[in-house]
Protein backbone atom coordinates (compact mmCIF):
# COMPACT_ATOMS: atom_id res chain seq x y z
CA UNK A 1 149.76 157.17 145.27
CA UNK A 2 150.68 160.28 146.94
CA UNK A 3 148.74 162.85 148.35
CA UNK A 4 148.90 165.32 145.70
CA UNK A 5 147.28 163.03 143.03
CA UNK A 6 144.33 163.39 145.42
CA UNK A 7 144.31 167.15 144.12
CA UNK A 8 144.29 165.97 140.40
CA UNK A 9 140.87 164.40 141.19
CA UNK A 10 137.55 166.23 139.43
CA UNK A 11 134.30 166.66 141.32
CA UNK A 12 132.21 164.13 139.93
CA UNK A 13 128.04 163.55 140.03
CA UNK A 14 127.58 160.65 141.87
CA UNK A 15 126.33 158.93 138.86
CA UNK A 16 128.67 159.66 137.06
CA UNK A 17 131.32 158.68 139.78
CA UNK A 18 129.26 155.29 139.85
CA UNK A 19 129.39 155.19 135.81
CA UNK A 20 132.73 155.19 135.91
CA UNK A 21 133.70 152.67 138.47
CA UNK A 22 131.15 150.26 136.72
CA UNK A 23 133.45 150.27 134.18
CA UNK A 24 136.20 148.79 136.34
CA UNK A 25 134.17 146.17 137.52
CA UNK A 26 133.10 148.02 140.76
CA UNK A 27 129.36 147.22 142.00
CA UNK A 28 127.12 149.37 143.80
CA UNK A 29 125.03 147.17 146.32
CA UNK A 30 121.66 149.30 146.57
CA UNK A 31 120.08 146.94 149.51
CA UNK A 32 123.51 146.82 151.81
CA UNK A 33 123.88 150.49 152.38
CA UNK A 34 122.55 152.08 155.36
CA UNK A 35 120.18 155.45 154.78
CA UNK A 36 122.37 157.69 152.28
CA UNK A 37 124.87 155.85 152.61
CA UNK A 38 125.86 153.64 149.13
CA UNK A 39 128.02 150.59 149.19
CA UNK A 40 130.41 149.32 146.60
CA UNK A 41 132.35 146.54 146.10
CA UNK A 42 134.61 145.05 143.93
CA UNK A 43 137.32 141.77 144.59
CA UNK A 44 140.97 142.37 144.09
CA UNK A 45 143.29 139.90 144.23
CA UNK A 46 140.83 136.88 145.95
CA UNK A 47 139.67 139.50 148.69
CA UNK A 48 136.23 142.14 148.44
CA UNK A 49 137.52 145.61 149.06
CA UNK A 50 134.33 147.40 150.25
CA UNK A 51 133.86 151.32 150.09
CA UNK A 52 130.97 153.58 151.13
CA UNK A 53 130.34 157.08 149.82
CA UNK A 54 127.36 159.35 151.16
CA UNK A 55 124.48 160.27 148.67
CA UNK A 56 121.42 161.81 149.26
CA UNK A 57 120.52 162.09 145.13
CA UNK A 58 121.72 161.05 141.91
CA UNK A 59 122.46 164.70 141.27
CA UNK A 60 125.04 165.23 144.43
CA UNK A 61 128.41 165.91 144.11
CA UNK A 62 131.43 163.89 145.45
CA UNK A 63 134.39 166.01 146.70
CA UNK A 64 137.66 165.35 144.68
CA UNK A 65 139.92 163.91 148.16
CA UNK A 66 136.77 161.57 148.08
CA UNK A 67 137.01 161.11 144.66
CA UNK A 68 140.40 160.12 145.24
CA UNK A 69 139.88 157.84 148.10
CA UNK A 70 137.80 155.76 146.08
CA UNK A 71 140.07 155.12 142.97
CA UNK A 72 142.97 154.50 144.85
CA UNK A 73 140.87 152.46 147.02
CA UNK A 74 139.86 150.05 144.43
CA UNK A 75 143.04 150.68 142.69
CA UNK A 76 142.37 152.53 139.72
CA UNK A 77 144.85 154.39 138.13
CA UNK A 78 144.23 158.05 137.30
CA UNK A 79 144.30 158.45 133.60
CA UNK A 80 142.69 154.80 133.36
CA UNK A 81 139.89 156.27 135.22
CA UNK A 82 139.55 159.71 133.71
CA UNK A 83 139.64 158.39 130.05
């Protein structure tokens, strides 16, 4: 998508960031992330498309652009995602 769909994106909790991509068959794996750092994966199309977002808490808030990364990442469409 284009760059100003990024802009569209809330500020999320990170659980409920990882709430919703649960929903869209996106994993967290606790054990493969590295300190605050939180891993998720999910397979599109045969391959694993892996993503990592910092978190120090359940409580911390995700930016929106990194909000955005992440959808369009694991190809989520907007209003699928904010349903």
């Amino acid at each position: 998508m284009s760059p100003p769909s990024l802009n569209r994106d809330k500020v999320l909790k990170y659980r409920d960031l990882r709430a919703r991509l649960n929903r869209f068959g996106v994993t967290e794996q606790p054990a493969r992330g590295k300190g605050s750092h939180r891993m998720f994966i999910k397979v599109i199309e045969g391959r694993p498309v892996i993503d990592f977002v910092t978190c120090h808490n359940e409580g911390d808030d995700i930016s929106r652009k990194v909000v955005g990364h992440i959808r369009e990442k694991f190809q989520i469409s907007f209003n699928d995602f904010y349903k």
